[in-house]
Protein backbone atom coordinates (compact mmCIF):
# COMPACT_ATOMS: atom_id res chain seq x y z
CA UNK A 1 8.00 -2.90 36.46
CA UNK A 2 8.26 -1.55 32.94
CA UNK A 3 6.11 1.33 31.67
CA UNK A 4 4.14 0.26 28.43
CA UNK A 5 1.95 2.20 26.71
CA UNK A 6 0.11 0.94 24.16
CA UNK A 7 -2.28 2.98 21.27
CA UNK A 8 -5.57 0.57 20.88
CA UNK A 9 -4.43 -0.36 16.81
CA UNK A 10 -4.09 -4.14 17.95
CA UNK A 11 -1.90 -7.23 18.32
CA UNK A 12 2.00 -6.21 17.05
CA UNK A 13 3.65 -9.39 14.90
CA UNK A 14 6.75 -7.97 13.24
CA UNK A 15 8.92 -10.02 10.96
CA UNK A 16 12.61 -8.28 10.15
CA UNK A 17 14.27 -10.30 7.19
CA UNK A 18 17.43 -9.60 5.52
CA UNK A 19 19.97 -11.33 3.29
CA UNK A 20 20.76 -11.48 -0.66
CA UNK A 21 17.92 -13.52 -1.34
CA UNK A 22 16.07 -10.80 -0.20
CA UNK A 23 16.80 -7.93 -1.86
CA UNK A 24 13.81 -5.69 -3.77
CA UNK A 25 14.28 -2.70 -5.49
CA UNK A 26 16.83 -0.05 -5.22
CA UNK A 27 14.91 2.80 -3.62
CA UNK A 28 15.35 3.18 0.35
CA UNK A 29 16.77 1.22 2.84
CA UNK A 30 20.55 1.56 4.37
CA UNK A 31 22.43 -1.14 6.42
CA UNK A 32 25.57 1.13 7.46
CA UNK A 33 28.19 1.30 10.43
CA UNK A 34 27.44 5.36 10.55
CA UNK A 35 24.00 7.52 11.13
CA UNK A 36 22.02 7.10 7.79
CA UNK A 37 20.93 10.65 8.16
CA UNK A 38 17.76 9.50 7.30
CA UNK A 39 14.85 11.85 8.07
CA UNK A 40 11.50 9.40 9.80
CA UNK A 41 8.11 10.13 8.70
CA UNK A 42 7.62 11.12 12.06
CA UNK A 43 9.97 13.78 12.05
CA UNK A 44 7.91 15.22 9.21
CA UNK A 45 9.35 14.22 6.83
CA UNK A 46 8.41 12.04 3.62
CA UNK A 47 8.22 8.69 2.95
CA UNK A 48 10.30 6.66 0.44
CA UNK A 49 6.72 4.92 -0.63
CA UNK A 50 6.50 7.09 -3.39
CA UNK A 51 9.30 7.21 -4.97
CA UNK A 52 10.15 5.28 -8.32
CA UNK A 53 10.19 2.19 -9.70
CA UNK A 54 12.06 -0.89 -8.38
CA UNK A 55 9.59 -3.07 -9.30
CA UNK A 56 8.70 -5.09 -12.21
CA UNK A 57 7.89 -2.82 -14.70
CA UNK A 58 10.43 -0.04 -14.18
CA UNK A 59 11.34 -0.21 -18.05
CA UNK A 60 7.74 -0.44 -19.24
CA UNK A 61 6.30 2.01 -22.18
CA UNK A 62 3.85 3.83 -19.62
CA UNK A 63 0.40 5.09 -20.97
CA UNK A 64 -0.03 8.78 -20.73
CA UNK A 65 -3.14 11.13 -20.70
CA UNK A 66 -3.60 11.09 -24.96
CA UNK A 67 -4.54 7.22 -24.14
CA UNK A 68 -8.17 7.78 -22.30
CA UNK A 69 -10.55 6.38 -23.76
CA UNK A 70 -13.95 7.89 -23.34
CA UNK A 71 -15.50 11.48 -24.32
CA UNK A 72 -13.97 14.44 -23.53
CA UNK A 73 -17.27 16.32 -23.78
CA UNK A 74 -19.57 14.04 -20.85
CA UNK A 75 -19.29 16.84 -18.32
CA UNK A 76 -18.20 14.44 -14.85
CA UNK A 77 -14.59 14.53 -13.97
CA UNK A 78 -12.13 11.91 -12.64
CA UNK A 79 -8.91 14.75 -12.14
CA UNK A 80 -5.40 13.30 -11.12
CA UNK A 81 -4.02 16.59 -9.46
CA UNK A 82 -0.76 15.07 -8.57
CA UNK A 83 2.20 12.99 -9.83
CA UNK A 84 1.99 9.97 -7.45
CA UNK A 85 1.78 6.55 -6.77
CA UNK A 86 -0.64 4.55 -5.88
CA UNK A 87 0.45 1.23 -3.91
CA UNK A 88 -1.61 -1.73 -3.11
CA UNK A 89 -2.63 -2.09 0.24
CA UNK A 90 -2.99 -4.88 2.79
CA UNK A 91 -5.40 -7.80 2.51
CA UNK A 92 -6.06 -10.43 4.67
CA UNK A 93 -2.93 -12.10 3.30
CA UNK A 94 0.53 -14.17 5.33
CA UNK A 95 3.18 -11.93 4.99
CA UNK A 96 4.80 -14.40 2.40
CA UNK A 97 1.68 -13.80 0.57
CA UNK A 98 1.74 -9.52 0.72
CA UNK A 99 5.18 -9.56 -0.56
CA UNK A 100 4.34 -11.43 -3.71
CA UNK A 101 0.99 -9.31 -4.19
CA UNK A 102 2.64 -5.87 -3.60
CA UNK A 103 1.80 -4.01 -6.96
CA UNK A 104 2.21 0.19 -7.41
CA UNK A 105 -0.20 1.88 -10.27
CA UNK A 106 0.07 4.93 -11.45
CA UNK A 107 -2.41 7.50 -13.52
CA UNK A 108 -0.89 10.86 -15.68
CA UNK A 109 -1.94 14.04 -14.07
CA UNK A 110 -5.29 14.64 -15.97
CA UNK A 111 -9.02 15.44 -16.18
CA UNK A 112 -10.70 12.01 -17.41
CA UNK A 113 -14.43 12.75 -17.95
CA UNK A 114 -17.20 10.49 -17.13
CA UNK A 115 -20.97 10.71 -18.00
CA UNK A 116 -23.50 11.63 -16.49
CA UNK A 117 -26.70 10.07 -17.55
CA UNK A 118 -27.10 5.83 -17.33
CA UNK A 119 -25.70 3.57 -19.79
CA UNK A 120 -22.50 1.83 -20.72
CA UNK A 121 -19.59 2.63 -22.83
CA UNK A 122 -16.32 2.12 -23.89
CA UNK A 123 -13.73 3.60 -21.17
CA UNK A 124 -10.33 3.09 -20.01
CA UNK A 125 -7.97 4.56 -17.65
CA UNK A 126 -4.38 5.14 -18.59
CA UNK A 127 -2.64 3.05 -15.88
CA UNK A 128 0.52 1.92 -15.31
CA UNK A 129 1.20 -0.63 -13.23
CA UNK A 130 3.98 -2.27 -11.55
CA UNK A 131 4.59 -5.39 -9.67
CA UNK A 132 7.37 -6.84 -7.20
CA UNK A 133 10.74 -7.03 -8.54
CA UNK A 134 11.63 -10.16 -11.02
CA UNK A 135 7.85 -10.12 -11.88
CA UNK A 136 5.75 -9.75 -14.90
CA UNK A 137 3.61 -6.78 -14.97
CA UNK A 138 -0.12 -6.53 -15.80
CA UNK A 139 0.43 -3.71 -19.37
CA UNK A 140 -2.65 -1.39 -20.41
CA UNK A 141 -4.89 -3.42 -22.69
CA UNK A 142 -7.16 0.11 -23.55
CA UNK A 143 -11.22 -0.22 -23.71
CA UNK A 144 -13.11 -1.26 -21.29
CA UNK A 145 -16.88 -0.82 -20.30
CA UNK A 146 -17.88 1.66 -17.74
CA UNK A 147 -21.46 1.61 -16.26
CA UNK A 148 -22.98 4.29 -15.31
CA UNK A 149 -26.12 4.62 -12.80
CA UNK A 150 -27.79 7.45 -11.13
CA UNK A 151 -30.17 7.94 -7.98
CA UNK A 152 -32.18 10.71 -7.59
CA UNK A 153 -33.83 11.91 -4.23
CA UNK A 154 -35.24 15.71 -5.32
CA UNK A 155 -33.44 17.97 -5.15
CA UNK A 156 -29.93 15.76 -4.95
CA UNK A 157 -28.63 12.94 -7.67
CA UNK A 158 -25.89 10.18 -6.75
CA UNK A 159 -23.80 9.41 -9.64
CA UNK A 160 -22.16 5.49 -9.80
CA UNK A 161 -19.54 4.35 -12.05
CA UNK A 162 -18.42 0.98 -12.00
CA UNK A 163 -15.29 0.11 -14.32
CA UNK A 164 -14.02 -2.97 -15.93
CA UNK A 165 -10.79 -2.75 -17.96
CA UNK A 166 -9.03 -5.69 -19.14
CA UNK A 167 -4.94 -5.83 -18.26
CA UNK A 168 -3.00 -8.14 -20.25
CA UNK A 169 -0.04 -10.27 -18.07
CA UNK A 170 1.96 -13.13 -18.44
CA UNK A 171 0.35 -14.75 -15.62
CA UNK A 172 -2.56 -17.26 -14.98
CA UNK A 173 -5.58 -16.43 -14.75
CA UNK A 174 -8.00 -13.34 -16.55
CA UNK A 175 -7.00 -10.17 -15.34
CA UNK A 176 -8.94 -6.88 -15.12
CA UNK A 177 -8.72 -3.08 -13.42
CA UNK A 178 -11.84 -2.80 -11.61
CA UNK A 179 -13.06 0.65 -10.02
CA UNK A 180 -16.10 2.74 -8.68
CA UNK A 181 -16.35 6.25 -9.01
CA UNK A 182 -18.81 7.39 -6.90
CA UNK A 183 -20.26 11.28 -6.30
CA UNK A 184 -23.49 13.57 -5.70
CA UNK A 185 -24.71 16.37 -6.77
CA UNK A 186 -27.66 18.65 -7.59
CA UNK A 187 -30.01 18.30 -10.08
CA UNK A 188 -29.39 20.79 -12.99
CA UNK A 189 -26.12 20.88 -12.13
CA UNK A 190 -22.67 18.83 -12.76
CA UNK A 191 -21.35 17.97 -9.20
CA UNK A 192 -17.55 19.11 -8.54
CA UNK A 193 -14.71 16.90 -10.23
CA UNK A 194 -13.58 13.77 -7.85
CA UNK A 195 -10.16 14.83 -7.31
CA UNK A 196 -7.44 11.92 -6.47
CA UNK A 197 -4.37 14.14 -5.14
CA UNK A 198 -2.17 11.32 -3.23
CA UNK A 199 -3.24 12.64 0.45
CA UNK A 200 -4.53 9.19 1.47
CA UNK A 201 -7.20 7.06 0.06
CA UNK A 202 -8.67 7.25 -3.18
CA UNK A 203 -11.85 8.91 -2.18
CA UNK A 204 -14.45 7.99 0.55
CA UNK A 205 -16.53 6.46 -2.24
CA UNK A 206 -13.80 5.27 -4.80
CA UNK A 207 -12.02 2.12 -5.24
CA UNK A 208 -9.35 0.68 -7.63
CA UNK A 209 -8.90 -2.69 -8.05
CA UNK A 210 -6.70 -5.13 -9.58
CA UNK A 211 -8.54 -8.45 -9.80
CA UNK A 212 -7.59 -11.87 -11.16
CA UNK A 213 -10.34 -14.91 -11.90
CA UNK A 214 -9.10 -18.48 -12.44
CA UNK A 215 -6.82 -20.96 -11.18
CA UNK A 216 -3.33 -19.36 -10.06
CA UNK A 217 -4.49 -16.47 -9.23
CA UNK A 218 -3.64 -16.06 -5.63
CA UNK A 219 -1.79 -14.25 -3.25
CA UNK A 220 -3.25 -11.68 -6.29
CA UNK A 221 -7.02 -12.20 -7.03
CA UNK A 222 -7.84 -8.89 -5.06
CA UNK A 223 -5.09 -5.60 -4.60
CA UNK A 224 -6.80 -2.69 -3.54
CA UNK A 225 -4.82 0.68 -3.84
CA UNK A 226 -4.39 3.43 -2.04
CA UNK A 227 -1.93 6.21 -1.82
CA UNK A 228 1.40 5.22 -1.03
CA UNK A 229 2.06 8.15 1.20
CA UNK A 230 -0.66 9.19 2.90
CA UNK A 231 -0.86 12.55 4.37
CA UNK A 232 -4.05 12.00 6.32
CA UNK A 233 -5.20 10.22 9.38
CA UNK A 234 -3.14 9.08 12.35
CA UNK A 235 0.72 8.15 12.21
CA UNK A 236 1.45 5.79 14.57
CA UNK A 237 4.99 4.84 15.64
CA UNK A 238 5.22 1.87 17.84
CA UNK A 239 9.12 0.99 19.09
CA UNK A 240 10.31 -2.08 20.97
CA UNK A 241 13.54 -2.26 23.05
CA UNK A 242 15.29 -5.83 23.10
CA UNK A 243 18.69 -7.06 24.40
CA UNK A 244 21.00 -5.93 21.44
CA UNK A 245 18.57 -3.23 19.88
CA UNK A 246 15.59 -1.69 18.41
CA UNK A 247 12.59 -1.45 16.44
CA UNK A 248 10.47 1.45 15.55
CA UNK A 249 7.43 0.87 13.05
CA UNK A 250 5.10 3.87 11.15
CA UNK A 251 1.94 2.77 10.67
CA UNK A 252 -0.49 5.61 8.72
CA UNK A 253 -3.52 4.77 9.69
CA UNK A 254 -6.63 6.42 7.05
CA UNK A 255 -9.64 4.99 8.24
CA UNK A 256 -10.57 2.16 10.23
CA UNK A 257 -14.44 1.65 8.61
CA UNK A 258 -17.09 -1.20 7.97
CA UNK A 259 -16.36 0.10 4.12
CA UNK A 260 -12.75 -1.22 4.26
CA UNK A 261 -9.67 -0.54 6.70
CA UNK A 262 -7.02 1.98 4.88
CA UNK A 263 -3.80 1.76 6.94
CA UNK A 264 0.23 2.21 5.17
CA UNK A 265 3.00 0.95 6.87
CA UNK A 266 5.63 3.65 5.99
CA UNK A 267 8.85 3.35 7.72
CA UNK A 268 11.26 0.80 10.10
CA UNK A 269 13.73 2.07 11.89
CA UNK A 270 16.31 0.79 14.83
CA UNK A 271 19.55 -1.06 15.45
CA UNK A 272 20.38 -4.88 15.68
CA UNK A 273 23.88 -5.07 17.44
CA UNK A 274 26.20 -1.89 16.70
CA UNK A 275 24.17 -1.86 13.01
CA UNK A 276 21.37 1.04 12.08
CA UNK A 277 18.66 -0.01 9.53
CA UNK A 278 16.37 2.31 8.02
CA UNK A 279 13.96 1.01 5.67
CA UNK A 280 11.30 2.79 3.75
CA UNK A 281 11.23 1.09 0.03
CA UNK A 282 7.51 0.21 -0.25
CA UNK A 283 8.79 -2.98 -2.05
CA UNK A 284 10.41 -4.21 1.28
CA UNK A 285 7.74 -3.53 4.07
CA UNK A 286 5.22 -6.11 4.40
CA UNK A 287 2.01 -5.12 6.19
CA UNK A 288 -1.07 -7.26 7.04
CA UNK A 289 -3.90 -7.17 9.33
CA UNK A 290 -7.07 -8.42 10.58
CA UNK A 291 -10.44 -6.85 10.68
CA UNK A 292 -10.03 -3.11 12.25
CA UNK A 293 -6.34 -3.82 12.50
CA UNK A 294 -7.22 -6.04 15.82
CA UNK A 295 -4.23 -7.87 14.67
CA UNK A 296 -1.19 -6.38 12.82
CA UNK A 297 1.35 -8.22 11.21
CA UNK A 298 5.00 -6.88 9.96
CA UNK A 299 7.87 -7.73 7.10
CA UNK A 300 10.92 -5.23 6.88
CA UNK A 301 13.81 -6.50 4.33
CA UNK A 302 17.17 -5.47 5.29
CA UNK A 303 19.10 -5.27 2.19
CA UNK A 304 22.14 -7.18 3.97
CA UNK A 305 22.16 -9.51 7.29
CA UNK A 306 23.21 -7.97 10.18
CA UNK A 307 25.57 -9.89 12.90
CA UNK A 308 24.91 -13.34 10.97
CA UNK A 309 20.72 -13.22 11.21
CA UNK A 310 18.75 -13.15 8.36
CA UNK A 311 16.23 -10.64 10.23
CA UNK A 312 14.25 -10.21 13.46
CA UNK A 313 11.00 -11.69 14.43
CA UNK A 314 8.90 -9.70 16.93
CA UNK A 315 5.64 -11.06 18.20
CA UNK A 316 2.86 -9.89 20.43
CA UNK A 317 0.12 -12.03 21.84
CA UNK A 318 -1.34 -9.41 23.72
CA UNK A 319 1.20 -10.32 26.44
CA UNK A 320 2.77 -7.34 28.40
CA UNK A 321 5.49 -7.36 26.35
CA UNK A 322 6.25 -8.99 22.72
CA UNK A 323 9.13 -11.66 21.68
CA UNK A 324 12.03 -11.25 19.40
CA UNK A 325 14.06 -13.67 18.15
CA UNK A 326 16.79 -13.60 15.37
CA UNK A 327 16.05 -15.80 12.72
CA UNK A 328 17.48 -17.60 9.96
CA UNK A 329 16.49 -16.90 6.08
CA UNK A 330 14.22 -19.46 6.12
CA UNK A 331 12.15 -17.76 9.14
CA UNK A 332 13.53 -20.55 11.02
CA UNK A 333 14.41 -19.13 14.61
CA UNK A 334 18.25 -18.66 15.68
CA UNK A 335 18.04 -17.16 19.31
CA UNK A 336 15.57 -15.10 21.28
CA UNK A 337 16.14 -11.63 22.37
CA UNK A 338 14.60 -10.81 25.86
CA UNK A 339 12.52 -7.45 25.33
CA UNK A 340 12.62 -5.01 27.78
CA UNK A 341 10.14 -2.50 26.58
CA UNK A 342 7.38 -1.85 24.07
CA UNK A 343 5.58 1.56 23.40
CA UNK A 344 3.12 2.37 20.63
CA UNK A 345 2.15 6.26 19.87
CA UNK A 346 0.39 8.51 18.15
CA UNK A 347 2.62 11.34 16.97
């Protein structure tokens, strides 16, 4: 009998596509005869989710710092610590459907103050953001309204800020950046900045939103992002074995919480036939999931097929052991695989 061992982060559907019609971006990925040299996330090293543009937008006229709006004096603090991405993360999406809403934003390294006593004003955020490649992308519209509410329980004081900033695009539908900033402190004095430094998710209490009301809005009516390299929470690698080759998959997983599950599917890695992949462009990994990633779905895009097959398509029903099948461009299936092993880690 086979040994599997299996991590409790759910049911494991992969989906392994490749072909011209497929191709994404420029950053990561190899298809190559030879050792890529690649270095896995596992093996400490970083993932290609961060790096730049291959999207959309590459070419746009970014925002920097000089375009906050808001006063410099209020004496709260959003601070950007880091040059980094942020990337959207998974929804409860088909992996057609998290391919089309993948979308990266980014914010200049900063302090952007924020008030402290109730009201609303006139704020905005200098983002940049970026959508899949051969797509239009949402461009900084400036002001927005920020509302600001505070709760006081002597001697402490919990400071909300809610965000709505309009984001032009050539799409359907009315488009806005929507966030909350949320932080405590003591009364008669200013809590600590909220610092956003790429390690994982924005903050415990903090969300940024993309949003999109009207008709045409979907697979895109809600991205939430996160970083797109996370340093924190559990990496877990989970490899199947199949006649003809191999899969290994990097899930990051942040938190797994009634607030929202924050996981970021970092890296594939393995062989089809005599051929090594490697694959860590955030533009072709498709990740989605079901409620405290009970189910887990996959998409890696090869940039080139490999021994006549579009890609690979791996699922697991929660049988002992998953199925893979080659498949066509379509998704169509060419021939199964038998598997001969599965294993899922923490590392």
């Amino acid at each position: 009998m086979l040994a599997v061992h299996r991590v409790g982060v759910g049911t494991l559907s992969i989906l392994l596509l490749a072909g011209a019609g497929c191709r994404g971006g420029t950053d990561g990925g190899t298809n190559a005869t030879g050792d890529s040299g690649a270095t896995h996330v596992g093996d400490g090293g970083a993932s290609g989710g961060a790096t730049g543009g291959a999207g959309g937008s590459a070419s746009q006229d970014c925002p920097d710092s000089s375009d906050y709006v808001g006063d410099p004096s209020w004496p709260l603090a959003l601070e950007v610590t880091e040059q980094f991405e942020f990337c959207g993360k998974f929804g409860s999406r088909t992996l057609e459907q998290e391919l089309a809403a993948k979308a990266k934003l980014r914010i200049p390294v900063g302090r952007y103050a924020l008030p402290s006593t109730p009201g609303t004003r006139d704020f905005a955020l200098p983002v940049c953001i970026e959508r899949a490649p051969g797509m239009a992308s949402p461009v900084y519209s400036g002001a927005g309204q920020l509302t600001t509410t505070t709760y006081t329980a002597d001697p402490y004081v919990l400071y909300t800020h809610r965000l709505a900033q309009p984001i032009t695009t050539m799409d359907a539908g009315t488009w806005s950046l929507e966030g909350i900033f949320e932080f405590g402190g003591v009364m008669g004095s200013d809590p600590e900045p909220l610092v956003f430094d790429g390690s994982g998710s924005l903050d415990p209490s903090s969300r940024l939103i993309l949003t999109c009301d009207g008709d045409g809005c979907e697979p895109l009516r809600d991205v939430w992002f996160m970083a797109c390299s996370p340093t924190v929470g559990r990496l877990i690698r989970t490899t199947v074995t199949f006649d003809g080759g191999q899969v290994s998959l990097y899930v990051r997983i942040v938190q797994i919480e009634t607030t929202g599950d924050i996981a970021a599917f970092l890296e594939a890695s393995g062989t089809l036939g005599a051929t090594p992949f490697d694959q860590t462009s955030y533009w072709k990994l498709a990740f989605s999931a079901g409620h405290h990633l009970m189910t887990q779905d996959f998409a890696v895009l090869f940039d080139d097929p490999i021994d006549g097959a579009c890609g690979l398509e791996v699922r697991d029903d929660r049988a002992d052991l998953p199925t893979v099948a080659t498949i066509a461009c379509d998704l169509s299936v060419i021939a199964s695989l038998p598997v001969t092993n599965s294993v899922s880690e923490e590392l």
